[in-house]
Protein backbone atom coordinates (compact mmCIF):
# COMPACT_ATOMS: atom_id res chain seq x y z
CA UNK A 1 0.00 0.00 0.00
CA UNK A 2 1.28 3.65 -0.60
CA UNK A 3 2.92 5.77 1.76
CA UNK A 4 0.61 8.87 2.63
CA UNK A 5 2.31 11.60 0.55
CA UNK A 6 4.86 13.93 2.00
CA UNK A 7 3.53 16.56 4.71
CA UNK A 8 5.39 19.19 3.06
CA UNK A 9 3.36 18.85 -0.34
CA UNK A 10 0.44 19.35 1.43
CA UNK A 11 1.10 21.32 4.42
CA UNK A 12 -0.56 18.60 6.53
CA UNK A 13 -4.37 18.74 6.84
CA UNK A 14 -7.01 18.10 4.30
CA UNK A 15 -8.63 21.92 3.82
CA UNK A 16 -4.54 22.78 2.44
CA UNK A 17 -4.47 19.72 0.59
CA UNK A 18 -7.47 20.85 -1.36
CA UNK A 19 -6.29 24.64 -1.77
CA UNK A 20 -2.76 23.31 -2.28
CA UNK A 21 -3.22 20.34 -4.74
CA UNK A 22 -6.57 20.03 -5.65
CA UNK A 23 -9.00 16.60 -5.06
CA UNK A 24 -6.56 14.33 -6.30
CA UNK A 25 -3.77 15.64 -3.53
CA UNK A 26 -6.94 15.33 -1.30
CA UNK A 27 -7.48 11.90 -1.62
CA UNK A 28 -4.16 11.05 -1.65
CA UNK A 29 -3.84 12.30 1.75
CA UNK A 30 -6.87 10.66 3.08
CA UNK A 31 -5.71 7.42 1.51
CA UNK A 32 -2.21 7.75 3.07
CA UNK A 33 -3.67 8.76 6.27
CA UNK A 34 -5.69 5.62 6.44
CA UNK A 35 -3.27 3.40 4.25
CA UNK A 36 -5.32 2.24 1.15
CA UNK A 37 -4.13 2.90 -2.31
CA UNK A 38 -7.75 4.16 -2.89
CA UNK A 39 -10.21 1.62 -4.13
CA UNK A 40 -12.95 0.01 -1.86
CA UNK A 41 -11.09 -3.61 -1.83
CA UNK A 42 -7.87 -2.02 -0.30
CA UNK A 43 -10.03 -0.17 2.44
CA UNK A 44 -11.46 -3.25 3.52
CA UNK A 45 -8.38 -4.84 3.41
CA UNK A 46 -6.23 -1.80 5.28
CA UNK A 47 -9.36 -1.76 7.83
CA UNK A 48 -9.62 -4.98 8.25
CA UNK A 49 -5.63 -5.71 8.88
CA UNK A 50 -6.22 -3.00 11.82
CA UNK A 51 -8.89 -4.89 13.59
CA UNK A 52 -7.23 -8.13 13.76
CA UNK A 53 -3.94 -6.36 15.15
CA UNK A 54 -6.22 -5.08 17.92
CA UNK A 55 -8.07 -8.35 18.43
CA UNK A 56 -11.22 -7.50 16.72
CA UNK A 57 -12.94 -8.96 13.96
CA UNK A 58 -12.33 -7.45 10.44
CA UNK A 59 -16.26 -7.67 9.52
CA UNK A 60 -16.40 -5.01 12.56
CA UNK A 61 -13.89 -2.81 11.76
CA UNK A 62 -15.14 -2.63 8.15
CA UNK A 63 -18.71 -2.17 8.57
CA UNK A 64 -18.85 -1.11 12.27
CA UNK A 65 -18.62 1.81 14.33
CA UNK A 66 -15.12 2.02 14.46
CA UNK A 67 -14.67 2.27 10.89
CA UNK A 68 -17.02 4.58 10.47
CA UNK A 69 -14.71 6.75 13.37
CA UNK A 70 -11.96 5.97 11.63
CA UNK A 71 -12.82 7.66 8.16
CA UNK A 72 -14.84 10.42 10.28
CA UNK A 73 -11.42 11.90 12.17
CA UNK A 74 -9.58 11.12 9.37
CA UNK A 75 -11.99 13.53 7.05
CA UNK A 76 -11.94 15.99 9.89
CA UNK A 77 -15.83 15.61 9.99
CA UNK A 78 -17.59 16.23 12.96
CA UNK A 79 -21.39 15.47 14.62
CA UNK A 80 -23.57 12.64 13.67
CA UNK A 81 -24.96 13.09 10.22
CA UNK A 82 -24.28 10.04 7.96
CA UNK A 83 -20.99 10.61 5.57
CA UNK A 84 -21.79 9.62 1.82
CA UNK A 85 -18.45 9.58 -0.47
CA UNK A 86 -18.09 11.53 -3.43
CA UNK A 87 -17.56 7.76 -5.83
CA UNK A 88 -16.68 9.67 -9.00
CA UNK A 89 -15.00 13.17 -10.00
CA UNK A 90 -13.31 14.51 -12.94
CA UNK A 91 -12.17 18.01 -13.47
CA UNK A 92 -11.63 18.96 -17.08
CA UNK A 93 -10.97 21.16 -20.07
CA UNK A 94 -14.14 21.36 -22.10
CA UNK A 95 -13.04 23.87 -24.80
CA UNK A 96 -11.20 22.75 -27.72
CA UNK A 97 -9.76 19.11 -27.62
CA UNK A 98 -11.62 17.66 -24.23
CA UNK A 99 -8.61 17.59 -22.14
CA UNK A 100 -9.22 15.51 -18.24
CA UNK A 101 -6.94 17.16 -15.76
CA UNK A 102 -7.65 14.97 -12.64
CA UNK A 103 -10.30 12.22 -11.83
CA UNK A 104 -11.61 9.36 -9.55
CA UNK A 105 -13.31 6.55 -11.29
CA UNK A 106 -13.75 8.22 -14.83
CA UNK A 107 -12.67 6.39 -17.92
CA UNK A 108 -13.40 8.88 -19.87
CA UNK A 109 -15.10 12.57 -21.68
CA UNK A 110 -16.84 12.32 -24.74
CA UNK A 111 -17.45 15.90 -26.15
CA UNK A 112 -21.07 16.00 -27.72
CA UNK A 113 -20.64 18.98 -29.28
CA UNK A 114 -20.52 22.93 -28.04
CA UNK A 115 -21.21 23.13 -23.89
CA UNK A 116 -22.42 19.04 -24.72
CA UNK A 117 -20.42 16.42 -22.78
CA UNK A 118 -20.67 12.95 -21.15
CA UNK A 119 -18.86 11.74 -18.31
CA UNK A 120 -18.18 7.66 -18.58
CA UNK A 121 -17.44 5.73 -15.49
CA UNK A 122 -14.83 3.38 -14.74
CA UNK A 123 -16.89 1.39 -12.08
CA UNK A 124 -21.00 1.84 -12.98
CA UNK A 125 -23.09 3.48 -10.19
CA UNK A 126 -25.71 0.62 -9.25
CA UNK A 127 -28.66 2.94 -11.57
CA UNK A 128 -29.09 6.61 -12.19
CA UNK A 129 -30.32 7.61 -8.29
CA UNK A 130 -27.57 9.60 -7.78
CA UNK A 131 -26.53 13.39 -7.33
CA UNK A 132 -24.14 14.71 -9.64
CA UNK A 133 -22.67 18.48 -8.87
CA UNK A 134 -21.65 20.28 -12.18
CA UNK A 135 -19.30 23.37 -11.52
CA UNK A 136 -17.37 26.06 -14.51
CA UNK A 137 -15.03 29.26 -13.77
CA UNK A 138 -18.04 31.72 -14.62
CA UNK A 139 -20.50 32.82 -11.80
CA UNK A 140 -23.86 32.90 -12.60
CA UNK A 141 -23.50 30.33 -15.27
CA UNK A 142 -25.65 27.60 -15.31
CA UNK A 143 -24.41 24.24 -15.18
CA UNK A 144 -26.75 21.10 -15.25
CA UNK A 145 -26.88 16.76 -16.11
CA UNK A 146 -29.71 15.23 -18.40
CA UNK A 147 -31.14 11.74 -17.63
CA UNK A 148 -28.38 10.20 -16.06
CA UNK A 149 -27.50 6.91 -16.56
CA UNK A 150 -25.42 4.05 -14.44
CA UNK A 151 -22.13 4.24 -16.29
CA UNK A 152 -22.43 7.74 -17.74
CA UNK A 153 -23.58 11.32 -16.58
CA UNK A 154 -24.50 13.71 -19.70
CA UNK A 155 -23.33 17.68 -18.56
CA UNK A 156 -24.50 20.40 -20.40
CA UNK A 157 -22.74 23.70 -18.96
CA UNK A 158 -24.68 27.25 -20.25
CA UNK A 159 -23.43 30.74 -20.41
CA UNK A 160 -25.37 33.39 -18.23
CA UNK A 161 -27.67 34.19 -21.32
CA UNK A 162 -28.82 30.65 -21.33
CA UNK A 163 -26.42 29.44 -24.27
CA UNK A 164 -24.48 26.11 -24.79
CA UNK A 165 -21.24 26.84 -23.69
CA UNK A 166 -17.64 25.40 -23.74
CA UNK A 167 -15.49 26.50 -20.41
CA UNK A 168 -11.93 25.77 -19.90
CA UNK A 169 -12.60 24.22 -16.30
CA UNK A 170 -15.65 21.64 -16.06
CA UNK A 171 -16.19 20.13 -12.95
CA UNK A 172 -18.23 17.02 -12.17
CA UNK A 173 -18.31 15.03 -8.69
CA UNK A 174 -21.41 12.26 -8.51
CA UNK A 175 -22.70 11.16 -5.09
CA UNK A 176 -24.56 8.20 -3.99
């Protein structure tokens, strides 16, 4: 499994990993803080390897409280709400040649056309009931998904005056 990357690169805590690096220096600090290289098998895995060297079983590290505590501190989230993972992102270049820049579980961008683009999926959602968050550079543009489906989220990003519109940073992140 990966080392956590180097404190120095980051400055140490996940709201100056974001500002510093951007998600994917994000998640590489959260997977180096709790060892995983970043995909749900490892996590088990990492999880489970750190009940049994405390005498618990792995089933309760990995689906219990304690897990669940784990991720919490290591997010820096506080209270009791639930925590639901962002489980795919991509932030891309959507004028000219469709150009990704960083992602999590995105094969790919196909460019439909002007302000027209899908977002394919590495690993399918389980159906289309999920959220997906569509941000651009320009504020008070409008930014949107059609009908979604498992393995692919269709983003259509407007100008202000309502027109199709190709922006040189596209950003998707789908939640379920």
């Amino acid at each position: 499994m990966p080392a956590p990357p180097a404190k120095s690169s980051i400055s140490g805590t996940p709201t100056n990993a974001v500002a510093n690096g951007g998600f994917a220096a994000f998640w590489d600090y959260v997977t180096g803080l709790l060892g995983m290289s970043g995909n749900a098998a490892d996590a088990r895995t990492a999880l489970g390897a750190a009940a049994e060297s405390h005498n618990h079983a792995a089933s309760e590290i990995t689906t219990g409280d304690l897990a669940a505590a784990r991720i919490a501190n290591a997010l820096n989230a506080s209270g009791s709400a639930p925590l639901y993972a962002c489980r795919a992102w991509v932030s891309f270049n959507g004028q000219g040649t469709v150009a990704i820049r960083a992602a999590g579980n995105v094969l790919g961008i196909t460019d439909n056309g002007v302000g027209s683009y899908t977002v394919n999926l590495s690993t399918a959602m389980p159906d289309g009931n999920y959220a997906a968050v569509v941000t651009t550079t320009v504020f008070g543009a409008t930014n949107t998904y059609a009908s979604k489906g498992a393995s692919a989220v269709p983003v259509r990003t407007f100008s202000t005056a309502g027109a199709l519109t190709d922006y040189d940073d596209v950003n998707v992140a789908v939640f379920r």
